[in-house]
Protein backbone atom coordinates (compact mmCIF):
# COMPACT_ATOMS: atom_id res chain seq x y z
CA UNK A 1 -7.61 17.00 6.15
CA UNK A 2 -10.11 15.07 3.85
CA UNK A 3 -13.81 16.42 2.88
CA UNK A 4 -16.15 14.31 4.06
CA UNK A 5 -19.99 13.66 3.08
CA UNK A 6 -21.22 15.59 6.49
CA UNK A 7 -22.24 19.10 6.69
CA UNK A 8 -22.53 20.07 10.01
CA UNK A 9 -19.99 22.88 11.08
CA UNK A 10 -18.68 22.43 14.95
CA UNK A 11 -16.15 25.47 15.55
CA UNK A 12 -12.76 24.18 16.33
CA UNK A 13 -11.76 24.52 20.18
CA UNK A 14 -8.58 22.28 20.31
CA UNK A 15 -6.34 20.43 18.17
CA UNK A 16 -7.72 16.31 18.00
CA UNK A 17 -5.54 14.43 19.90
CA UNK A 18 -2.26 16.21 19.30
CA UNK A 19 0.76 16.05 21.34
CA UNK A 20 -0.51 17.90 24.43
CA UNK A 21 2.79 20.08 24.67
CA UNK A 22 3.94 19.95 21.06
CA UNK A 23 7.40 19.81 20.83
CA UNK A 24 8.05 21.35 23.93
CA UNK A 25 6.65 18.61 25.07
CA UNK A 26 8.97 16.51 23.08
CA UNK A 27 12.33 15.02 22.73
CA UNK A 28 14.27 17.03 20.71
CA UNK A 29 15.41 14.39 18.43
CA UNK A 30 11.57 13.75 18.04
CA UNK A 31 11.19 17.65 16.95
CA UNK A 32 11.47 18.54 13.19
CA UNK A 33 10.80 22.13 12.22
CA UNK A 34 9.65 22.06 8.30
CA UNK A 35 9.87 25.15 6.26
CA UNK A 36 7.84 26.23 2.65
CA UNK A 37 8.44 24.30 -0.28
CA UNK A 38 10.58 21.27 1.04
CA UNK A 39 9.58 17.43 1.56
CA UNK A 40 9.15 16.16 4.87
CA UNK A 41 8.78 12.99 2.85
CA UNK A 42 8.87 11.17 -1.03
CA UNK A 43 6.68 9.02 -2.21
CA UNK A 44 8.74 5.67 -2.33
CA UNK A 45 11.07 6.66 0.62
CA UNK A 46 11.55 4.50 3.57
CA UNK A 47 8.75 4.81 6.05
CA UNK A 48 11.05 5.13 9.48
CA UNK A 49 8.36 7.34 11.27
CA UNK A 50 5.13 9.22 10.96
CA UNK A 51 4.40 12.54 12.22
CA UNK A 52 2.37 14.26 14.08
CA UNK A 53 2.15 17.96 13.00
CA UNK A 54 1.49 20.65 15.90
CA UNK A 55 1.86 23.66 13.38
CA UNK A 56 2.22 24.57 10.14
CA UNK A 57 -0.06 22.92 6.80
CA UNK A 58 1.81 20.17 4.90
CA UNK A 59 0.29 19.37 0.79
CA UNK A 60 0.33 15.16 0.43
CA UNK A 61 0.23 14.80 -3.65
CA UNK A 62 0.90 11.57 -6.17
CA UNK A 63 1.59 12.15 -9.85
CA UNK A 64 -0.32 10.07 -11.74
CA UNK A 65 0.65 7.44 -14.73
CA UNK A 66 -0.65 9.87 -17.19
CA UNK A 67 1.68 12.44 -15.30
CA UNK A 68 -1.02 14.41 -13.56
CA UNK A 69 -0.98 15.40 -10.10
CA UNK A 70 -3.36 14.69 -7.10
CA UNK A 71 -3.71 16.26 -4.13
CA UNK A 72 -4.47 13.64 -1.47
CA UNK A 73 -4.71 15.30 1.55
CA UNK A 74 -4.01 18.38 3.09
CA UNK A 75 -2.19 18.22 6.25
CA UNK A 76 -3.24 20.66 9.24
CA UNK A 77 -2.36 20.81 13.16
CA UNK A 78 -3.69 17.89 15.32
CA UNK A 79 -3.14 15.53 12.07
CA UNK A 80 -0.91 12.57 11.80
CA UNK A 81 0.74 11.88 8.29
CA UNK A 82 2.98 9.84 6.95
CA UNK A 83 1.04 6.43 7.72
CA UNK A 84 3.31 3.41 5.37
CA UNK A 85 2.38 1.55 2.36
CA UNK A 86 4.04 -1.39 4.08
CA UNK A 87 7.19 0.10 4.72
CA UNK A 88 7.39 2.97 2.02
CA UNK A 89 5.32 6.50 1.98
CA UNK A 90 3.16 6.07 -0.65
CA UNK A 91 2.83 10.28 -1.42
CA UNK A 92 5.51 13.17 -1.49
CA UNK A 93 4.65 15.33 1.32
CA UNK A 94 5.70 19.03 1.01
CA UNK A 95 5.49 22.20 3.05
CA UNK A 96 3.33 24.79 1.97
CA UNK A 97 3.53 27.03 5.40
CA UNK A 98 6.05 26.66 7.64
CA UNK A 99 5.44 24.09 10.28
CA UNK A 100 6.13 22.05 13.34
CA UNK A 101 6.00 17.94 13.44
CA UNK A 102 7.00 15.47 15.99
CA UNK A 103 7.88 12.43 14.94
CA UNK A 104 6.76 8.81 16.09
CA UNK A 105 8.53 5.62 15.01
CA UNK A 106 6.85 3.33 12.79
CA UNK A 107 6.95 0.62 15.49
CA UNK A 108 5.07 2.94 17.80
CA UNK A 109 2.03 1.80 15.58
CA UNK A 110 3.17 -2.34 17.06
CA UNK A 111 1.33 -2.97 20.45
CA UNK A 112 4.25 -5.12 21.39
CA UNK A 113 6.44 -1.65 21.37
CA UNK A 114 6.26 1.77 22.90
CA UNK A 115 4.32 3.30 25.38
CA UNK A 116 0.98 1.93 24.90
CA UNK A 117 -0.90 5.34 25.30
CA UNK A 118 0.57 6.63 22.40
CA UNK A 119 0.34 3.20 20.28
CA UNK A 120 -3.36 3.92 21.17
CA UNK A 121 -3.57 7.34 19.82
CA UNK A 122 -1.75 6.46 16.75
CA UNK A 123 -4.08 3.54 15.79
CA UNK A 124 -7.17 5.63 16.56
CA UNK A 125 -5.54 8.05 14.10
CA UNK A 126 -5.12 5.62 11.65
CA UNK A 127 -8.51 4.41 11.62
CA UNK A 128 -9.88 8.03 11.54
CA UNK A 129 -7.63 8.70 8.08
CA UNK A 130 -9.44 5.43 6.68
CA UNK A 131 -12.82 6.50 7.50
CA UNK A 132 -12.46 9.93 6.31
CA UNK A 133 -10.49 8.73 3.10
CA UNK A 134 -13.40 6.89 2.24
CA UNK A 135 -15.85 9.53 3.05
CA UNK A 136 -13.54 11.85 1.25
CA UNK A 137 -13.95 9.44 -2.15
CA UNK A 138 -17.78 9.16 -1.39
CA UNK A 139 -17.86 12.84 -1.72
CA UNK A 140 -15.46 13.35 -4.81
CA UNK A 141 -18.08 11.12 -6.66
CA UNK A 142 -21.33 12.34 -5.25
CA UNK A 143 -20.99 16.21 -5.32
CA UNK A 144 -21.09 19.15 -7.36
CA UNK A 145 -18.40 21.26 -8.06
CA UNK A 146 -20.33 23.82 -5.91
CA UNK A 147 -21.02 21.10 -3.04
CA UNK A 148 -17.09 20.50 -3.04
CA UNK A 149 -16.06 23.75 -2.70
CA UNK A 150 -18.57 24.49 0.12
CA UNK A 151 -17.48 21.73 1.88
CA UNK A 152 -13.95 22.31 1.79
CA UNK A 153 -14.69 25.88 3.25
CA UNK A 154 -16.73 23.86 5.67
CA UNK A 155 -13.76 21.88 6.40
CA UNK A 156 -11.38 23.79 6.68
CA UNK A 157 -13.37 26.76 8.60
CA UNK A 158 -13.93 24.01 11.62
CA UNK A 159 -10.56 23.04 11.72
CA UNK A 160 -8.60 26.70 11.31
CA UNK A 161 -11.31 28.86 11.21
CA UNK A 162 -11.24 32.25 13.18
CA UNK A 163 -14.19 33.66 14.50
CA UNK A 164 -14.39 37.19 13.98
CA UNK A 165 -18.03 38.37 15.39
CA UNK A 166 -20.22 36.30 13.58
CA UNK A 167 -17.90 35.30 10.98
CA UNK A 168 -15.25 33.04 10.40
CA UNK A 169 -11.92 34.08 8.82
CA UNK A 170 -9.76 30.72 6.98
CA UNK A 171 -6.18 31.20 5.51
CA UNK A 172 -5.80 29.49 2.89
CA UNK A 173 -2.20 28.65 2.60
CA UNK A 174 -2.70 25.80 -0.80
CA UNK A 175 -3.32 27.87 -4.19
CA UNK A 176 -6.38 27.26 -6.13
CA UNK A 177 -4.79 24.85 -8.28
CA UNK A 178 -4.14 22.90 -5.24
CA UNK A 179 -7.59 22.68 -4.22
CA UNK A 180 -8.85 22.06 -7.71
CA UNK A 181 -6.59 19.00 -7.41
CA UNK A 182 -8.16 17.91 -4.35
CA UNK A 183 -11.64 18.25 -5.15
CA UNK A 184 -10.98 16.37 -8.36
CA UNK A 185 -11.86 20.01 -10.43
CA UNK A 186 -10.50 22.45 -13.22
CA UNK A 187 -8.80 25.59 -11.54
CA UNK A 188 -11.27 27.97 -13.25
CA UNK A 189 -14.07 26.02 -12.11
CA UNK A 190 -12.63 26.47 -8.38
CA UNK A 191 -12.57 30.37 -9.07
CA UNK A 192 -15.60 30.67 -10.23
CA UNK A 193 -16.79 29.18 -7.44
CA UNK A 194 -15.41 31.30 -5.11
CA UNK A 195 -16.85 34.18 -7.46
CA UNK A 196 -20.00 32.63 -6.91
CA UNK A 197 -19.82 32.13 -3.40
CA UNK A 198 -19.00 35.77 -3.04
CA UNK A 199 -21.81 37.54 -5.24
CA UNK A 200 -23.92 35.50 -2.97
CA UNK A 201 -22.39 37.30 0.26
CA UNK A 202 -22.17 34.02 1.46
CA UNK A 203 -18.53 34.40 1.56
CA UNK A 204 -16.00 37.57 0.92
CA UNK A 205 -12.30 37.59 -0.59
CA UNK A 206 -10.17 39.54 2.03
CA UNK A 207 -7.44 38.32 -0.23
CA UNK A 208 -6.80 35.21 -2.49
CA UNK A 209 -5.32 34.07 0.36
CA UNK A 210 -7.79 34.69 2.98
CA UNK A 211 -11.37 33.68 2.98
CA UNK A 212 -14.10 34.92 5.79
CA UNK A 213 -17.27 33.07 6.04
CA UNK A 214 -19.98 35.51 6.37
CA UNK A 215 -23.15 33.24 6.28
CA UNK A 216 -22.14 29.83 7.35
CA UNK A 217 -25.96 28.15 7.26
CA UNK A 218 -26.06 29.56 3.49
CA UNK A 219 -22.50 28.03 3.26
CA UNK A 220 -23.56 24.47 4.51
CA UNK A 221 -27.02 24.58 2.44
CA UNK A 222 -24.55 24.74 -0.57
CA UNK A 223 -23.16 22.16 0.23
CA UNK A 224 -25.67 19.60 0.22
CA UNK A 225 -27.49 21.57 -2.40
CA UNK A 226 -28.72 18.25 -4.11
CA UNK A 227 -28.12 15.82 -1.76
């Protein structure tokens, strides 16, 4: 999951292009079953497959030279991670709810190999993590601190959202720090954000953990506040 410059909200109805049976749909040596806090992958290890995750949310972070930490991407059902730098992962890639992935060889993503139906998928996957990637950086420069936040609720409400009446309820599995170092912001600038968002009933704190959209249109007018 990247945040990208577009504010329009489409309710999620099916995961994008996931395995259509997960891993029961699977061979079992394809199936990998991930739980919290361990590394599907290192940054720097061998890139023998990419995955394609049917549950779960996976955190994709680098540590910078300085010794800071990014958050790259978040990775959410109907994703595929894991795409090589050449023939290394270029990010550690950790568990943060349990999950599900099924995993692809790297020479799926060669036409000459495979079934071509999945080469297919995989390359149309790859060019959709560019895209957003770039859209995602567009955005990090562009935006307020309010903007990002509202867009990452955007986000991440059409991708896992609930509905619940007229609402939409979002786990939120990554701590704040973890979304201040997505959105390229100070933890305390991510909470009062969500303070914000919440004196303005445009959102309301079931826990820290779960958010529920009450007024998306407010929601998506924050988010382009000043665009």
């Amino acid at each position: 999951m990247y945040v990208t410059l577009s504010s329009e909200f489409s309710p999620a109805t099916k995961l994008p292009d996931s395995h259509p049976f997960g891993c029961a749909g699977a061979a079992p040596s394809q199936c990998k079953r991930q739980a919290v806090g361990t590394h599907l992958f290192r940054e720097g290890d061998i890139a023998n497959n990419i995955y394609e995750i049917t549950s779960g949310v996976f955190r994709l972070t680098r540590v910078l030279g300085n010794g800071r930490r990014q958050v790259i991407a978040f990775g959410l059902p109907g994703d595929i991670i894991g795409f090589p730098n050449g023939i290394s992962h270029h990010s550690d890639c950790e568990a943060i709810q349990s999950a599900e992935v099924v995993a692809h060889r790297r020479t799926a993503l060669d036409p000459l190999e495979g079934d071509d139906a999945a080469h297919q998928r995989l390359l149309h996957a790859a060019l959709r993590e560019i895209s957003a990637m770039q859209d995602h950086f567009m955005m990090l420069a562009r935006k307020s601190a309010t903007e990002k936040v509202a867009s990452f609720l955007i986000n991440l409400a059409e991708r896992v959202g609930t509905p619940i009446g007229t609402y939409t309820a979002c786990s939120l599995p990554m701590s704040r720090a973890d979304i201040a170092d997505f959105l390229g912001l100070r933890i305390e600038t991510v909470s009062r954000t969500f303070t914000r968002l919440r004196k303005e009933d445009i959102i309301a704190l079931d826990t820290s953990q779960i958010v529920l959209v009450k007024n998306m249109g407010a929601l998506v007018s924050a988010s382009e506040a000043s665009s």
